[in-house]
C-alpha atoms as a PDB file:
ATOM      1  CA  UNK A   1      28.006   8.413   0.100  1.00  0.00           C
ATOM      2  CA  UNK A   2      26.104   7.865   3.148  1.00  0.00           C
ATOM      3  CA  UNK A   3      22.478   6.576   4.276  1.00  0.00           C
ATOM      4  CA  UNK A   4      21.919  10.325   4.957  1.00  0.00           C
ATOM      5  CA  UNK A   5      22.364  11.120   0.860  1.00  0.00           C
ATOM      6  CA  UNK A   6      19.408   8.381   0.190  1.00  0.00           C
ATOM      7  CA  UNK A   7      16.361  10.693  -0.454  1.00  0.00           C
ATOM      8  CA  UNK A   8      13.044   9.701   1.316  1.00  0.00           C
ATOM      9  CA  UNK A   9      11.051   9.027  -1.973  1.00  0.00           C
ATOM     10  CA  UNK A  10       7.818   7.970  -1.055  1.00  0.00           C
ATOM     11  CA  UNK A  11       4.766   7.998  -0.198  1.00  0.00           C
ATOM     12  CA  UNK A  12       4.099   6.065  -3.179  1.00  0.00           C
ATOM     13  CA  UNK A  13       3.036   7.039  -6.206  1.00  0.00           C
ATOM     14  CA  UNK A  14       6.366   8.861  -7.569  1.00  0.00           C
ATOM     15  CA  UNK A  15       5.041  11.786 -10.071  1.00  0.00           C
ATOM     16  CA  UNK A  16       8.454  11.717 -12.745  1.00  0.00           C
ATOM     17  CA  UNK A  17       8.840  13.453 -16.162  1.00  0.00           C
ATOM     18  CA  UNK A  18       9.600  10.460 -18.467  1.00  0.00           C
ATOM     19  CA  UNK A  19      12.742  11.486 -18.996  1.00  0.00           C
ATOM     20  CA  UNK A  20      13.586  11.280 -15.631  1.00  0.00           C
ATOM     21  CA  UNK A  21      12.376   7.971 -15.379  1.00  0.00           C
ATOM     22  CA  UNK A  22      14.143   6.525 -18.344  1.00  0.00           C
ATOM     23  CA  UNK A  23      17.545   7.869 -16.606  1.00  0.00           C
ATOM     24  CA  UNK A  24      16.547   6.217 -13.561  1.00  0.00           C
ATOM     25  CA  UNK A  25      15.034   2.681 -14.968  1.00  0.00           C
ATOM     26  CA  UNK A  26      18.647   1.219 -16.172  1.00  0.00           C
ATOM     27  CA  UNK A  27      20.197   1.364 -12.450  1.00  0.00           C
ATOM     28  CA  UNK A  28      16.685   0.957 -10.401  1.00  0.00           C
ATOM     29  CA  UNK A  29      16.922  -2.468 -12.522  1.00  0.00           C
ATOM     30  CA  UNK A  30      20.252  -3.128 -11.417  1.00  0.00           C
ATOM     31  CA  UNK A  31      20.114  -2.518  -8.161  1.00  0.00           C
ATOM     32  CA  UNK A  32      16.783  -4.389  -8.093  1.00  0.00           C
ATOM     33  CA  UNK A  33      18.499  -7.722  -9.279  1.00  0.00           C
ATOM     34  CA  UNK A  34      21.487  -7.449  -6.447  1.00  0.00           C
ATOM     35  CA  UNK A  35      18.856  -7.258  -3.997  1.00  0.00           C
ATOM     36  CA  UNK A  36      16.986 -10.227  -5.619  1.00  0.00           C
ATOM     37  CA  UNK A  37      20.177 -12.508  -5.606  1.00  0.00           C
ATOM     38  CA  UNK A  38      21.002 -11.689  -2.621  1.00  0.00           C
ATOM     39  CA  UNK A  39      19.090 -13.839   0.254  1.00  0.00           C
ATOM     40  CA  UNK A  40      20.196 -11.130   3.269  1.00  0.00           C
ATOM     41  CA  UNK A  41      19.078  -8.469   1.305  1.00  0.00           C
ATOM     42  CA  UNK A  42      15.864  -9.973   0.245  1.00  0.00           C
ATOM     43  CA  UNK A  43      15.072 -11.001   4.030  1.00  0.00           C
ATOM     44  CA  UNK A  44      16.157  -8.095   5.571  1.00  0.00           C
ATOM     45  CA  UNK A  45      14.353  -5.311   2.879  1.00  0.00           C
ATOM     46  CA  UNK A  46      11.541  -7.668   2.968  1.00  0.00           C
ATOM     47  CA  UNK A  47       8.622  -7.021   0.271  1.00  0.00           C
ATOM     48  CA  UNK A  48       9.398  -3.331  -0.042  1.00  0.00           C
ATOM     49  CA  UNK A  49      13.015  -4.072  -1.725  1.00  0.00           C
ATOM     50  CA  UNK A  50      12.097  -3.069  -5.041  1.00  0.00           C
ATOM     51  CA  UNK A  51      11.361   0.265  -3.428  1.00  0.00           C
ATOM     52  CA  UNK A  52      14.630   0.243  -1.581  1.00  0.00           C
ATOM     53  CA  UNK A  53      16.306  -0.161  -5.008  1.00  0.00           C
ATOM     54  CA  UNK A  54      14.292   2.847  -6.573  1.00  0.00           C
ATOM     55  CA  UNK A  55      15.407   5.237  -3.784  1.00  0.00           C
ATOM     56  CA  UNK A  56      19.185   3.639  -4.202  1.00  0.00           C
ATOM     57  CA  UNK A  57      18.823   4.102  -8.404  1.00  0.00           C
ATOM     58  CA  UNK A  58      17.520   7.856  -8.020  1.00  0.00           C
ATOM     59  CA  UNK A  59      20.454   8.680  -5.473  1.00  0.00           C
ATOM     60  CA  UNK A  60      23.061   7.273  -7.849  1.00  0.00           C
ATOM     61  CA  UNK A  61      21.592   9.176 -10.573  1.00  0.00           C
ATOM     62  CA  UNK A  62      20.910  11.948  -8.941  1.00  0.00           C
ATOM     63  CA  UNK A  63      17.814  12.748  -8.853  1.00  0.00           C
ATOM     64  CA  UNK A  64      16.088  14.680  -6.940  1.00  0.00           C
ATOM     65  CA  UNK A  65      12.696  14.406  -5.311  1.00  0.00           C
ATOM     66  CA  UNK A  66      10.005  16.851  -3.217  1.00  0.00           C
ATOM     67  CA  UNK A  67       8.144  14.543  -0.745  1.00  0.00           C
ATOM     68  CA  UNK A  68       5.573  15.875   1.039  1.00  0.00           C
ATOM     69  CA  UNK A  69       4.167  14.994   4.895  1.00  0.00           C
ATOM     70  CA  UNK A  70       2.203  12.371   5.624  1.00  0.00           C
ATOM     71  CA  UNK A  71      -1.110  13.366   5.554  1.00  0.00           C
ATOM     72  CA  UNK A  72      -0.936  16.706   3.880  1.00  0.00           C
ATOM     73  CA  UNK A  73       0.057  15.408   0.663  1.00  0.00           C
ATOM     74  CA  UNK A  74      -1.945  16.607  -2.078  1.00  0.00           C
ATOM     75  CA  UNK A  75      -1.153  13.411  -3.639  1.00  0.00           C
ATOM     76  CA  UNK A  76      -2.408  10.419  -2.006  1.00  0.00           C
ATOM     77  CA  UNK A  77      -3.564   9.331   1.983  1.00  0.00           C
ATOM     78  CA  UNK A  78      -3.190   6.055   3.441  1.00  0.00           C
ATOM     79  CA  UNK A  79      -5.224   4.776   6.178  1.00  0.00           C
ATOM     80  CA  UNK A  80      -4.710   3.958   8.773  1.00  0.00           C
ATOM     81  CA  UNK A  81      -1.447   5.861   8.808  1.00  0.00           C
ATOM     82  CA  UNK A  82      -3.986   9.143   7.942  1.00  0.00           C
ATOM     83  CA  UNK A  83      -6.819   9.285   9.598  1.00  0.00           C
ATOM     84  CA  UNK A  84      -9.008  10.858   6.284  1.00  0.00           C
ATOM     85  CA  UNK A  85      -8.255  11.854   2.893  1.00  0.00           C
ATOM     86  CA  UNK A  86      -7.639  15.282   3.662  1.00  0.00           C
ATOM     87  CA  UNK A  87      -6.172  17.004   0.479  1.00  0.00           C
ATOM     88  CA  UNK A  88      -5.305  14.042  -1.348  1.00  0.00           C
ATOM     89  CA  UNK A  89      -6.493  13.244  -4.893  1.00  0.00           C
ATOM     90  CA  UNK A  90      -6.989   9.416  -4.096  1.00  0.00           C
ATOM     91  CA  UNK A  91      -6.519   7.133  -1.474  1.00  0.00           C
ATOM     92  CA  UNK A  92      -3.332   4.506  -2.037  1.00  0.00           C
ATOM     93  CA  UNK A  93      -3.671   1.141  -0.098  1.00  0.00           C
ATOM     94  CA  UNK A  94      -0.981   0.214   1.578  1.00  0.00           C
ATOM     95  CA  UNK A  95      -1.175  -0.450   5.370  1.00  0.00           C
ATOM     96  CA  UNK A  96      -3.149  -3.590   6.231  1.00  0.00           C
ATOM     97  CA  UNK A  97      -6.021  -2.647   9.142  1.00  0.00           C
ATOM     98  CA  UNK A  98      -6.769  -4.578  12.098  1.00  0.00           C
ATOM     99  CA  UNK A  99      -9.685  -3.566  14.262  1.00  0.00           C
ATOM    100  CA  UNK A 100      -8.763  -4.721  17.261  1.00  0.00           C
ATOM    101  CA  UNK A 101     -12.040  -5.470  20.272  1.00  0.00           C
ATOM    102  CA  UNK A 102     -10.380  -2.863  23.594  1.00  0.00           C
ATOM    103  CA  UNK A 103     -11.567  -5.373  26.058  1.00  0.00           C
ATOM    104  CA  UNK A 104      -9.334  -8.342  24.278  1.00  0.00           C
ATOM    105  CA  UNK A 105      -6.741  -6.887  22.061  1.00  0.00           C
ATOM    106  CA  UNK A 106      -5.989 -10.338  20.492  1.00  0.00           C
ATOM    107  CA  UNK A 107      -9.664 -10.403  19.272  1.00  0.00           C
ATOM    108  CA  UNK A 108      -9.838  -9.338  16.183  1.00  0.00           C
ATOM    109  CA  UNK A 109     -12.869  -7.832  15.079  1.00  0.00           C
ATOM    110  CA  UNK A 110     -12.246  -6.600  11.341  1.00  0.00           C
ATOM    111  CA  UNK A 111      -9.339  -6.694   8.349  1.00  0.00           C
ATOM    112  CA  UNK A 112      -8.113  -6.176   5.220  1.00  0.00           C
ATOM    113  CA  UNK A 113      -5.009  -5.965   3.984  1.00  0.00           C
ATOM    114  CA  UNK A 114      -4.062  -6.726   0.197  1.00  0.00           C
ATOM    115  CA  UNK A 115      -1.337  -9.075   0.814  1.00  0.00           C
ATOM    116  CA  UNK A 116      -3.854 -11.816   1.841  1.00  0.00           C
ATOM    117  CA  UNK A 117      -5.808 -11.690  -1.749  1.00  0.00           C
ATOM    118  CA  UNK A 118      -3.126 -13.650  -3.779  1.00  0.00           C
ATOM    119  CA  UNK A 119      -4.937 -16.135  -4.638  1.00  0.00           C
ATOM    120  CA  UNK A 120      -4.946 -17.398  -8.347  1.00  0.00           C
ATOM    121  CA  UNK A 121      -8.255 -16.958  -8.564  1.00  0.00           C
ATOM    122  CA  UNK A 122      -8.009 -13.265  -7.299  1.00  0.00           C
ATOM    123  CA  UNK A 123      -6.621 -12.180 -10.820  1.00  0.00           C
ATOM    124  CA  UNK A 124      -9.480 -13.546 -12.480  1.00  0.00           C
ATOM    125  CA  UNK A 125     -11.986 -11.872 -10.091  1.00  0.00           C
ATOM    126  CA  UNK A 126     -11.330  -9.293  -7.830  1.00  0.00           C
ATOM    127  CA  UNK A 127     -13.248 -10.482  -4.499  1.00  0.00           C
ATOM    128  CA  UNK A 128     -15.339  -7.708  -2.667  1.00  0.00           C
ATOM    129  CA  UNK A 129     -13.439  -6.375   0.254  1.00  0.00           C
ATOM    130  CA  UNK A 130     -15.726  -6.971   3.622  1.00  0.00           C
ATOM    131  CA  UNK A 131     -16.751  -3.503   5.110  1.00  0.00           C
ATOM    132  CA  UNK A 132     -15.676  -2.493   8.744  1.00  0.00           C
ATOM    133  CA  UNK A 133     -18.211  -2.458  10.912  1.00  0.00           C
ATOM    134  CA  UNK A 134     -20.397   1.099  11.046  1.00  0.00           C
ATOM    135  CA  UNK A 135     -18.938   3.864  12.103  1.00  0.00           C
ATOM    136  CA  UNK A 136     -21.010   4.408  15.102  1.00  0.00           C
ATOM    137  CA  UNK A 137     -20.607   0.991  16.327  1.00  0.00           C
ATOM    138  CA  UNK A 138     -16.575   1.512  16.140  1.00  0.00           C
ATOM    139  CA  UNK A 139     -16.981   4.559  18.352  1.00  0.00           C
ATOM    140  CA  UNK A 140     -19.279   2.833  20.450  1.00  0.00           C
ATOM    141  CA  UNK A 141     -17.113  -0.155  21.185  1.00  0.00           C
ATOM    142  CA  UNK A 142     -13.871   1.494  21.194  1.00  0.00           C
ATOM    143  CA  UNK A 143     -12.639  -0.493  18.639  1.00  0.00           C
ATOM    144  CA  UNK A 144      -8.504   0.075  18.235  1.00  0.00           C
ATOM    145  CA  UNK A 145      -6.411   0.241  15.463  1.00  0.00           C
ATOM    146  CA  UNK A 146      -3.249  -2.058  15.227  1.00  0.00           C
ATOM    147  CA  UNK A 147      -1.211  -0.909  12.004  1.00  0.00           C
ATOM    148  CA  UNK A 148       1.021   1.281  11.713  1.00  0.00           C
ATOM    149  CA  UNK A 149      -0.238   2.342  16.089  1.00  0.00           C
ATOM    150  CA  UNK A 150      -2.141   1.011  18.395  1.00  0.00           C
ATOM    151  CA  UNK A 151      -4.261   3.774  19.122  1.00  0.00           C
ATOM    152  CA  UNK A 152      -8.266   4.135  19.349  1.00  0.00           C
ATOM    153  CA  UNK A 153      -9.932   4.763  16.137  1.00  0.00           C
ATOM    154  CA  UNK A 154     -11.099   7.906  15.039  1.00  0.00           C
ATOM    155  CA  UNK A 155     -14.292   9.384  13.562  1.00  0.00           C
ATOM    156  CA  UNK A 156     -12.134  10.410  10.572  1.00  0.00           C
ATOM    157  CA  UNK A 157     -10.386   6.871  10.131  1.00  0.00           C
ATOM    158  CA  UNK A 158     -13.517   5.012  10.442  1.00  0.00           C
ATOM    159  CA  UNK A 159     -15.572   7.148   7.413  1.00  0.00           C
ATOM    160  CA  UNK A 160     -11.920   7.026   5.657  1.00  0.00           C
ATOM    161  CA  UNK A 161     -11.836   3.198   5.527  1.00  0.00           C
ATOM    162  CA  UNK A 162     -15.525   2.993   4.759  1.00  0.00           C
ATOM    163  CA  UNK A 163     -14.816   5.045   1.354  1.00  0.00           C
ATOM    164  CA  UNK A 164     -12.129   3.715   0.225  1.00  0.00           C
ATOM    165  CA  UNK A 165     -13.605   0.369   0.875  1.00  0.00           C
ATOM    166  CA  UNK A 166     -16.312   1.455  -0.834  1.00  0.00           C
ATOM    167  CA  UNK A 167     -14.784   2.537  -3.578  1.00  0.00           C
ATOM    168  CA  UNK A 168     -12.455  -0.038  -3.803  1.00  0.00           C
ATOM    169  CA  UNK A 169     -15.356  -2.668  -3.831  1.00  0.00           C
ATOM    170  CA  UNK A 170     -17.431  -0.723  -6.731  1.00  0.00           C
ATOM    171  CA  UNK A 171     -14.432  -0.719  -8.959  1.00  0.00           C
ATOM    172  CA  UNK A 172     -14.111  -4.312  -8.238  1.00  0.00           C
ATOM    173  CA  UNK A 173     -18.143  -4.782  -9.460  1.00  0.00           C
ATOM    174  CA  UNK A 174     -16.631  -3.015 -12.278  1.00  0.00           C
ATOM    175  CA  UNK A 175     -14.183  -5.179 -13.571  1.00  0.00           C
ATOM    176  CA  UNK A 176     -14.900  -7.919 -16.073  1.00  0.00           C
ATOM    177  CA  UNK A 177     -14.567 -11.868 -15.041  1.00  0.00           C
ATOM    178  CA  UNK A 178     -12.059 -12.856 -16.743  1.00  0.00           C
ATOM    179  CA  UNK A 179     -11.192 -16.323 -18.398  1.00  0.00           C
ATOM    180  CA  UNK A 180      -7.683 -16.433 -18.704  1.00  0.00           C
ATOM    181  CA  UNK A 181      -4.239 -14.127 -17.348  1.00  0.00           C
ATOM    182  CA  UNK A 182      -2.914 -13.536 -20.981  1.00  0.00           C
ATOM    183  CA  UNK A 183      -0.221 -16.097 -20.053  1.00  0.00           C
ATOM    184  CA  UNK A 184       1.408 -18.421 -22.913  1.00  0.00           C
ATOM    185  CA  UNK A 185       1.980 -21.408 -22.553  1.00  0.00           C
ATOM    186  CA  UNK A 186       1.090 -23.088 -19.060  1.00  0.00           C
ATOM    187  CA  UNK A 187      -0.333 -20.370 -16.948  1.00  0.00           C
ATOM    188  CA  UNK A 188       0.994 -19.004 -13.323  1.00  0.00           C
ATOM    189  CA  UNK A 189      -2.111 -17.711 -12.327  1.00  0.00           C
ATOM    190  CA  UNK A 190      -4.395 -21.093 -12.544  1.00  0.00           C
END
């Protein structure tokens, strides 16, 4: 086949009857390991190449999947690529924000993204997440958004990443401290 046969299957989550899945698994895991032993794949699908693989596995196995729009989905939104939750059920983290200052767009004024909490210790407590700054002092300023487009920020972004901030940060309150990863042996995550 062709790239053009290679369904768009995300935004993640992926919503699958289990029997679905378990056709899919054997090959996603497959293709998964050629892309890990091979250095030019890993580099060039970068840390999405497990995803890759999953949209390869379901092709091969044909099945197929309904994806909806980005930022009508009823399933998830992701800011900053949507500016508010809109429809969704939850909010699903994956862009990285940078606030950038308009007069000096290599001034950063506020960010998150998850990839920088990989910490060992980050396993054992999930640190609090810093909020942006207020919503009217964003609007004020000007403040821009870097990730996914530079483009000013929004009313609707702003209150987006303060909730799921929010939220984000009272689940981590949430979560116990814990002693130890549930390693044997000598532990990864120390």
């Amino acid at each position: 086949g062709s790239v053009e046969d290679i369904p768009h299957t995300g935004p993640a989550p992926v919503l699958i009857r289990t029997d679905l899945l378990r056709q899919i698994v054997p090959t996603w895991l497959t293709i998964t390991a050629e892309i890990e032993n091979t250095p030019q794949f890993k580099q060039t699908l970068g840390w999405v190449r497990e995803m890759y693989a999953y949209s390869l596995a379901v092709t091969v196995e044909n099945i197929p999947h309904r994806t909806e729009t980005r930022g009508l989905s009823v399933l998830i939104a992701q800011p900053p690529a949507d500016d508010s939750l809109g429809k969704a059920a939850m909010y699903h983290y994956t862009w990285g924000c940078n606030l950038l200052d308009p007069g000096d767009s290599n001034r950063v004024v506020w960010e998150w993204d998850k990839r920088k909490y990989v910490a060992p210790g980050d396993s054992f407590r999930i640190p609090r997440v810093p909020l942006p700054p207020p919503v009217e002092e964003i609007l004020a300023r000007g403040l821009i958004q870097h990730y996914p487009q530079k483009r000013k920020m929004t009313r609707e972004l702003a209150l987006s990443l303060h909730q799921m901030i929010g939220i984000m940060n009272e689940a981590a309150d949430d979560l116990p401290v814990l002693k130890a990863c549930g390693w044997v042996g000598s532990p990864p995550c120390r």
